[in-house]
Structure formats: structure tokens, C-alpha cells
PDB file of N, CA and C in Angstrom:
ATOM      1  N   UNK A   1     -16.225   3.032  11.803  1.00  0.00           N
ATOM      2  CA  UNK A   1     -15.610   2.383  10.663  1.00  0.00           C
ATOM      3  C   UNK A   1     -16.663   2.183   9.579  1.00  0.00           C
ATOM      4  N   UNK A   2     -16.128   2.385   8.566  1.00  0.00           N
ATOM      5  CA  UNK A   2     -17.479   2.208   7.109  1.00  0.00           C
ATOM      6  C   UNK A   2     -17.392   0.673   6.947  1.00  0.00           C
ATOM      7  N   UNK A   3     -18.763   0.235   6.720  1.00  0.00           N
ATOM      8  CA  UNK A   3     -18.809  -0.823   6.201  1.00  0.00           C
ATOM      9  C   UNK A   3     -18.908  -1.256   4.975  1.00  0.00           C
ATOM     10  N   UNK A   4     -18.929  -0.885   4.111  1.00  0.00           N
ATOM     11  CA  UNK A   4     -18.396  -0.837   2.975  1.00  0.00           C
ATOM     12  C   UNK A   4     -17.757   0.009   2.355  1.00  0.00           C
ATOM     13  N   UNK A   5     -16.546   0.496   2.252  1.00  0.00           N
ATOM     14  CA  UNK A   5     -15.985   0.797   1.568  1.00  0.00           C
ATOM     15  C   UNK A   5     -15.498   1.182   0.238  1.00  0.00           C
ATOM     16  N   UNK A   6     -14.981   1.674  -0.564  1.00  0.00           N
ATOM     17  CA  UNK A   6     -14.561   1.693  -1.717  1.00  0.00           C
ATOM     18  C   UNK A   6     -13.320   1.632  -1.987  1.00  0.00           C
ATOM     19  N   UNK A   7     -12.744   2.910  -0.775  1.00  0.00           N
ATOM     20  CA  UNK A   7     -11.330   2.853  -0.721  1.00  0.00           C
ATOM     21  C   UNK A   7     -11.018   2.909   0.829  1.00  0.00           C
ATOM     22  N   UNK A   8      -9.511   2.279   1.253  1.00  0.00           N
ATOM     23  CA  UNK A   8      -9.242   2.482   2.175  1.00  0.00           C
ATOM     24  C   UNK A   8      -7.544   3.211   2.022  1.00  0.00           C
ATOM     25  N   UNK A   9      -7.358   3.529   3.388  1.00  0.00           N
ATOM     26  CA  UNK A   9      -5.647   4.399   3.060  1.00  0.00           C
ATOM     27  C   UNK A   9      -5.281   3.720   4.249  1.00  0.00           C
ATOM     28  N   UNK A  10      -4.151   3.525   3.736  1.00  0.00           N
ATOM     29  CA  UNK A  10      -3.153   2.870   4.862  1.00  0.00           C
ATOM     30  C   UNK A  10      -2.174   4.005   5.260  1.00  0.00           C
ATOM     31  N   UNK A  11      -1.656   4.827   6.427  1.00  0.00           N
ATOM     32  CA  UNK A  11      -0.355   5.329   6.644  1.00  0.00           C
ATOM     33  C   UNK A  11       0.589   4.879   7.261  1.00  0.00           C
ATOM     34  N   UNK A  12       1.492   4.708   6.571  1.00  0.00           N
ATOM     35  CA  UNK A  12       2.632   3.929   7.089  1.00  0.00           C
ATOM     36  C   UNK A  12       2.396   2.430   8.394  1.00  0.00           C
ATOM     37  N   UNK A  13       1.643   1.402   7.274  1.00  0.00           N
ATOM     38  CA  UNK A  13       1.445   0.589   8.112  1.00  0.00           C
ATOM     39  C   UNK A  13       1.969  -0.586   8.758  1.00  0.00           C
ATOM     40  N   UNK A  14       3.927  -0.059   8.127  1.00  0.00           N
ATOM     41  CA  UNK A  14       4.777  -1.374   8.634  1.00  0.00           C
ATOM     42  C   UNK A  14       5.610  -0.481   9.555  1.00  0.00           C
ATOM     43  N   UNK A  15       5.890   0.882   9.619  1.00  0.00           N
ATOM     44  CA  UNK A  15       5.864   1.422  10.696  1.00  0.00           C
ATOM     45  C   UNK A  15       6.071   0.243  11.889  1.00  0.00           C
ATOM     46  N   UNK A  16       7.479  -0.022  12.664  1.00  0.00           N
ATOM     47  CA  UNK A  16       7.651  -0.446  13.716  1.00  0.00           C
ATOM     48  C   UNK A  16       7.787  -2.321  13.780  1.00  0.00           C
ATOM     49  N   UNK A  17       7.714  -2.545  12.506  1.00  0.00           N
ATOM     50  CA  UNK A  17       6.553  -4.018  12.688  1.00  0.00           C
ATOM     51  C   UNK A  17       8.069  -4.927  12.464  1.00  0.00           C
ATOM     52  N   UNK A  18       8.052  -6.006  12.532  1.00  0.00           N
ATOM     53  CA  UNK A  18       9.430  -7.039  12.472  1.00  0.00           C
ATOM     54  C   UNK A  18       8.769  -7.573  10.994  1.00  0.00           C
ATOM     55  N   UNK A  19      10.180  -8.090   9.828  1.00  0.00           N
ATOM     56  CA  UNK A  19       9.750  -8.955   8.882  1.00  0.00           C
ATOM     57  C   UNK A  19       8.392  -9.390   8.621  1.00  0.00           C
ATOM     58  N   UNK A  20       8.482 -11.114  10.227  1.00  0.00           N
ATOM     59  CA  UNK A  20       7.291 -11.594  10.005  1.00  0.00           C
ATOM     60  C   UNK A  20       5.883 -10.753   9.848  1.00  0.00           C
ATOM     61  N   UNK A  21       5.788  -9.968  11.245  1.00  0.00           N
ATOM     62  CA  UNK A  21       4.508  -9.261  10.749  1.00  0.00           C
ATOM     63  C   UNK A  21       4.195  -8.124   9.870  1.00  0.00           C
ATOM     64  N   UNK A  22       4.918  -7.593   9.119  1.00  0.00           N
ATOM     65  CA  UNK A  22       5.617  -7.052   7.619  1.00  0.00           C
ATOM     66  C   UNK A  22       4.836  -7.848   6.815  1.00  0.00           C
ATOM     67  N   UNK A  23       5.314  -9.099   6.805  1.00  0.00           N
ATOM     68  CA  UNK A  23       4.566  -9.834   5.599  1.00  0.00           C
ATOM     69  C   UNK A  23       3.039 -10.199   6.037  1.00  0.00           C
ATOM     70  N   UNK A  24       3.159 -10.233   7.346  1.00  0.00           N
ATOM     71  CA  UNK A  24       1.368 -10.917   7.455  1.00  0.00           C
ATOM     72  C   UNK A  24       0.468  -9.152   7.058  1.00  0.00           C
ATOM     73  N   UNK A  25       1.001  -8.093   7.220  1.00  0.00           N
ATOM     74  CA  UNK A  25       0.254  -6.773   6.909  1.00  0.00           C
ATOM     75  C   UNK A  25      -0.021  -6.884   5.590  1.00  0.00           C
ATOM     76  N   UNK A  26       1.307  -7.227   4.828  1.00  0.00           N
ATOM     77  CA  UNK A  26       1.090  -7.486   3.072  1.00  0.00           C
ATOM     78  C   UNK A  26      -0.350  -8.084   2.780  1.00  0.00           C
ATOM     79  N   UNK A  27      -0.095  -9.418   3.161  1.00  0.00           N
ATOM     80  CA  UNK A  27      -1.173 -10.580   2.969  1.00  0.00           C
ATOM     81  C   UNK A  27      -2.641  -9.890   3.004  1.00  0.00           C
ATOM     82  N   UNK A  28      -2.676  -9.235   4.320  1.00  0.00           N
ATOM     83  CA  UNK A  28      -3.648  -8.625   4.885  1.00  0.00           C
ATOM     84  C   UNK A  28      -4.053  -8.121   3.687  1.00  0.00           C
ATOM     85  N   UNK A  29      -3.778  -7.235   3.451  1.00  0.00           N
ATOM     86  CA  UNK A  29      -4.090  -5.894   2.312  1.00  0.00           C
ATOM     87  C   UNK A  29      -4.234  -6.522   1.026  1.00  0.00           C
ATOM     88  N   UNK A  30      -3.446  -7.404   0.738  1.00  0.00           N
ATOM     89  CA  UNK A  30      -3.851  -8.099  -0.759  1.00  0.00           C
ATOM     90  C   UNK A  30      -5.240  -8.703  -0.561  1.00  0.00           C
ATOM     91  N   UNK A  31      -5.498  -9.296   0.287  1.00  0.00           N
ATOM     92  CA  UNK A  31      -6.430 -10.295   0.735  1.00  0.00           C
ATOM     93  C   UNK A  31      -7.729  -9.241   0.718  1.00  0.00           C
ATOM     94  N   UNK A  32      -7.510  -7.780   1.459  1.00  0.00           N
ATOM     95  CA  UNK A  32      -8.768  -7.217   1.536  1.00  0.00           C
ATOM     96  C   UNK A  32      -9.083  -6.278   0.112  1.00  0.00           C
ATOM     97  N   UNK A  33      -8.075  -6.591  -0.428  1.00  0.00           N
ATOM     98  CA  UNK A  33      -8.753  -5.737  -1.748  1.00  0.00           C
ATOM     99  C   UNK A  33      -9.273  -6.862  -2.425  1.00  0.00           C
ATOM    100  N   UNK A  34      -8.912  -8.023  -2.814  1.00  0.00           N
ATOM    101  CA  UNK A  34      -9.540  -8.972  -3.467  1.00  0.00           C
ATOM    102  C   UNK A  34     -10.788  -9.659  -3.055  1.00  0.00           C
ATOM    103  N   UNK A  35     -10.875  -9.991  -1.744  1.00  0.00           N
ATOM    104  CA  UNK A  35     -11.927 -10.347  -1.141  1.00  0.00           C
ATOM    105  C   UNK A  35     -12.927  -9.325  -1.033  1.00  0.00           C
ATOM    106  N   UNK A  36     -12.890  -8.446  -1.190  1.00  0.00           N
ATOM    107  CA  UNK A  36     -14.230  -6.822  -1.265  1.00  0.00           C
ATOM    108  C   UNK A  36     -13.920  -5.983  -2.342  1.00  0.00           C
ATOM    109  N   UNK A  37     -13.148  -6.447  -3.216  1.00  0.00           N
ATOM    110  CA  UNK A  37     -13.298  -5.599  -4.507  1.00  0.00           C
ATOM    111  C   UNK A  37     -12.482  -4.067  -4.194  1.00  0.00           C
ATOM    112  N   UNK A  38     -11.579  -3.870  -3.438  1.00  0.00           N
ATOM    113  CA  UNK A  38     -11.881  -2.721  -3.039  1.00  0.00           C
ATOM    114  C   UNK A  38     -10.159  -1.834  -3.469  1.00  0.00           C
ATOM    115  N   UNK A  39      -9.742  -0.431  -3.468  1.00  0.00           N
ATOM    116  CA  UNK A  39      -9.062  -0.080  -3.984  1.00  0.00           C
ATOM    117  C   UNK A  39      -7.983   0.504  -2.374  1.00  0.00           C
ATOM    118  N   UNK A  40      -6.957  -0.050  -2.386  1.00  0.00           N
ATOM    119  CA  UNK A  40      -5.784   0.482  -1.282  1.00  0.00           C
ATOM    120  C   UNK A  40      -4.979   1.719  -1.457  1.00  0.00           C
ATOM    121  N   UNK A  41      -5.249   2.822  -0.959  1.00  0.00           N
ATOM    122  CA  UNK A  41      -4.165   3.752  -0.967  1.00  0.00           C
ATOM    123  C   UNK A  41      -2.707   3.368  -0.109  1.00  0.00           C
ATOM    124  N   UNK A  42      -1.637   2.808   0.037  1.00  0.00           N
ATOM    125  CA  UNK A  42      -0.143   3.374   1.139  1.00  0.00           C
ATOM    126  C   UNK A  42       0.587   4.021   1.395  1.00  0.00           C
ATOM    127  N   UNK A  43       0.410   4.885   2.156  1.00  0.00           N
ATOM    128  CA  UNK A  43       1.476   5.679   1.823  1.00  0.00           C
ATOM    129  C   UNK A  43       2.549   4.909   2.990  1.00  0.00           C
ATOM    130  N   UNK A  44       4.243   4.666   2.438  1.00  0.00           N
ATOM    131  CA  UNK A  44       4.602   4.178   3.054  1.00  0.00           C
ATOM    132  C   UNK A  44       6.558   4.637   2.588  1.00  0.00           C
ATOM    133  N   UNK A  45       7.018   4.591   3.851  1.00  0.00           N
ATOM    134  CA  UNK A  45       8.706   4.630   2.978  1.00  0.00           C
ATOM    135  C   UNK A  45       9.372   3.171   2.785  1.00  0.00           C
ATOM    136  N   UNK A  46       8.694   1.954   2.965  1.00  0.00           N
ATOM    137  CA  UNK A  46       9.041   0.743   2.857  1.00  0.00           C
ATOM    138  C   UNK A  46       8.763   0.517   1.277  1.00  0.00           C
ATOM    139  N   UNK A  47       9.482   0.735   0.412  1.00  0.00           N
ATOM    140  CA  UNK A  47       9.476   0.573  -0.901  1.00  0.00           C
ATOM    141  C   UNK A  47       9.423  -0.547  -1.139  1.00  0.00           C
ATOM    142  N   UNK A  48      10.118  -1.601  -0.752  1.00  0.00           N
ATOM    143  CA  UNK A  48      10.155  -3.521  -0.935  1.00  0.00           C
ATOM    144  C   UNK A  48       8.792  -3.892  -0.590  1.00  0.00           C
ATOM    145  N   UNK A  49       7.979  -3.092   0.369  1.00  0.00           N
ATOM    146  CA  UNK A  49       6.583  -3.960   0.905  1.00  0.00           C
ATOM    147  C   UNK A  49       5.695  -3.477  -0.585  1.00  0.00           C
ATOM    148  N   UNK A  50       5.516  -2.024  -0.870  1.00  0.00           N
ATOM    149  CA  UNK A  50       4.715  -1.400  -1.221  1.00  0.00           C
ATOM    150  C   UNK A  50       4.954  -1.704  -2.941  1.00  0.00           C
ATOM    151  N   UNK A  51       6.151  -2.033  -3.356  1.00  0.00           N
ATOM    152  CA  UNK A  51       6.204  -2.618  -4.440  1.00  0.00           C
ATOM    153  C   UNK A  51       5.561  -3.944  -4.641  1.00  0.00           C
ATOM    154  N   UNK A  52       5.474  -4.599  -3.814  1.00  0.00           N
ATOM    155  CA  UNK A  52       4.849  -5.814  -3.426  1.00  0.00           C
ATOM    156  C   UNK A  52       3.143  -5.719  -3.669  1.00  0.00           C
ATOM    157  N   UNK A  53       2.690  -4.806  -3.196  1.00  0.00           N
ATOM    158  CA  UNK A  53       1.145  -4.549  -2.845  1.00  0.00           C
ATOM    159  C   UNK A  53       0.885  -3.887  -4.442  1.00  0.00           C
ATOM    160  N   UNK A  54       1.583  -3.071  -4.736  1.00  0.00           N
ATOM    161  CA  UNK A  54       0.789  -1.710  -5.509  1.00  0.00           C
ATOM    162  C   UNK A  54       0.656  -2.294  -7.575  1.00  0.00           C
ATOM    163  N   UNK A  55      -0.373  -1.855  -7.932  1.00  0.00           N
ATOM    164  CA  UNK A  55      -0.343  -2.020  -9.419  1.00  0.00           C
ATOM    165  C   UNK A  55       0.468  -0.881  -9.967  1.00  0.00           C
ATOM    166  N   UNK A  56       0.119   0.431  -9.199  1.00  0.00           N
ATOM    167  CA  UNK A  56       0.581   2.014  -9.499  1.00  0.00           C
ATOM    168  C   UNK A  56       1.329   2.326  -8.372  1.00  0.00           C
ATOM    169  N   UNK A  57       2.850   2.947  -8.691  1.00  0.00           N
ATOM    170  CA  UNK A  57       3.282   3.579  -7.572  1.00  0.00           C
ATOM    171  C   UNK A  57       3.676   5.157  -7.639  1.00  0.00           C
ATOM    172  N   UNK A  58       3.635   5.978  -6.495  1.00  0.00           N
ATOM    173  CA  UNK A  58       4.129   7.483  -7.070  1.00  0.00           C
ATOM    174  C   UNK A  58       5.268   7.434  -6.046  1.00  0.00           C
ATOM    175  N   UNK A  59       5.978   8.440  -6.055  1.00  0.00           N
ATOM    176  CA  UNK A  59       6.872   8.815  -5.528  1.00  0.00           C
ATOM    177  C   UNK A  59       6.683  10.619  -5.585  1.00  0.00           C
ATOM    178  N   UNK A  60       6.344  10.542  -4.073  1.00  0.00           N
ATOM    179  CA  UNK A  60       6.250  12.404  -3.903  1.00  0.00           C
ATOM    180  C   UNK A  60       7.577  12.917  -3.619  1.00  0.00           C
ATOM    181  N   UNK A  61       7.814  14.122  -3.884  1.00  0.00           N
ATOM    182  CA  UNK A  61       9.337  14.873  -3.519  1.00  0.00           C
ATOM    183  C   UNK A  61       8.770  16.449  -3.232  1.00  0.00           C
ATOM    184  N   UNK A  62       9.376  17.061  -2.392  1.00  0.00           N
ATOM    185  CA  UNK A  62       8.831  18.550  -2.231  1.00  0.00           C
ATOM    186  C   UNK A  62       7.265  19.021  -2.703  1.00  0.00           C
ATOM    187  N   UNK A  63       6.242  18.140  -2.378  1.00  0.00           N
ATOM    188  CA  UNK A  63       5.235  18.111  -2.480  1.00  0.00           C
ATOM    189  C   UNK A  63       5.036  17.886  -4.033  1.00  0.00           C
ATOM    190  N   UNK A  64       5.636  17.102  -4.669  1.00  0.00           N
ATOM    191  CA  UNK A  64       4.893  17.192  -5.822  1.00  0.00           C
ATOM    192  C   UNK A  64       5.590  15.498  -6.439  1.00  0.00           C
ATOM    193  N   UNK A  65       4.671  14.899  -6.926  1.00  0.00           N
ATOM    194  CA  UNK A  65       4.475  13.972  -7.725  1.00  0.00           C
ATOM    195  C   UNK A  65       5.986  13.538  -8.633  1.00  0.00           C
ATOM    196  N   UNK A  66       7.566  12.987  -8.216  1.00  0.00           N
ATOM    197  CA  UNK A  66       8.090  13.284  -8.926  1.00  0.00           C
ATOM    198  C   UNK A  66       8.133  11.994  -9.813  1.00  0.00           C
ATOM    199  N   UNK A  67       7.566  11.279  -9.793  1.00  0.00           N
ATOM    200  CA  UNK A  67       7.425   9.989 -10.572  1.00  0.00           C
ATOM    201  C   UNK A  67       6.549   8.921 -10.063  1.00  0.00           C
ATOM    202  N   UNK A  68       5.900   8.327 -11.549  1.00  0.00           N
ATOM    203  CA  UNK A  68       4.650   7.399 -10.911  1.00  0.00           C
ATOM    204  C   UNK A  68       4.755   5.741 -12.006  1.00  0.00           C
ATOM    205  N   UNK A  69       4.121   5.172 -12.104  1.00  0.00           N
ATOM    206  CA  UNK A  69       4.305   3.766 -12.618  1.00  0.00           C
ATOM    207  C   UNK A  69       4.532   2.262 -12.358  1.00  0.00           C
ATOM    208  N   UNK A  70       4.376   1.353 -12.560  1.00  0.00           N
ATOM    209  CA  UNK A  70       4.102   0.152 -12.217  1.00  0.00           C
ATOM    210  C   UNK A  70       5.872  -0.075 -11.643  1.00  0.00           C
ATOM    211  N   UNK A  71       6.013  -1.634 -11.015  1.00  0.00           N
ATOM    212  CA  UNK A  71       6.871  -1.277 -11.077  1.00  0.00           C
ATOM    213  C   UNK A  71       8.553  -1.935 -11.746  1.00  0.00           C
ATOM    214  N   UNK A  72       7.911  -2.428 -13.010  1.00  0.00           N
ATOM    215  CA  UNK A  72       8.696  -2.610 -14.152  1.00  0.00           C
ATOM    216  C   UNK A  72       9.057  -1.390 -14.149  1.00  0.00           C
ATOM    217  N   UNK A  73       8.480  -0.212 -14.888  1.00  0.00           N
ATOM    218  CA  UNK A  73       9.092   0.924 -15.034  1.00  0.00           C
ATOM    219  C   UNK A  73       9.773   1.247 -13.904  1.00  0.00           C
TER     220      UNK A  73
END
């Protein structure tokens, strides 16, 4: 495991998980980018969590990028 970091990637990390620990993964991840400065990749199909976490979101389709933006837009 790196000890310092810059970036980390999450894949699908609510994968399986109930609500409660749903939200304690959230926490998690907010908590470790703020507390180490550091930048989160997710890739995830839980759109409600990841809207939650992300400043930027994309949305891939047939391998390609079909839309990206905060998520006002």
C-alpha cells in the first residue's frame, strides 16, 4: 500500500454493502480526501452515493465519455 498517495480509485465500493455501511464508506472517503489532501477516483453504478462524494461526475457509455459535470448540471 503507498503511503502517501495522491490519488486513490475506488471500484465499486458499495458493491454488496447495506444503507448503514453505504453511508459509513461515504464518510470514509470524504474524510480521507480532506484529511490528506488527496484526490478520489469511483467508479461506481450507485449514482445517489457517488453524487454525494464527487465535485466532477462522468458517465461512460460504450466506452466513451457520454457526459461529465457537477451535479447541478
Amino acid at each position: 500500500m503507498a503511503t502517501d498517495p495522491e490519488v486513490l480509485i475506488y471500484d465499486e465500493p458499495f458493491t454488496g454493502l447495506d444503507p448503514i455501511s453505504m453511508g459509513m464508506i461515504v464518510r470514509l472517503v470524504r474524510h480521507m480526501n480532506a484529511a490528506l489532501g488527496i484526490t478520489s477516483i469511483v467508479v461506481s453504478h450507485d449514482l445517489e452515493e457517488v453524487a454525494e462524494l464527487s465535485d466532477t461526475s462522468y458517465i461512460i457509455a460504450g466506452g466513451k465519455v457520454a457526459a461529465s459535470g457537477t451535479l447541478k448540471d
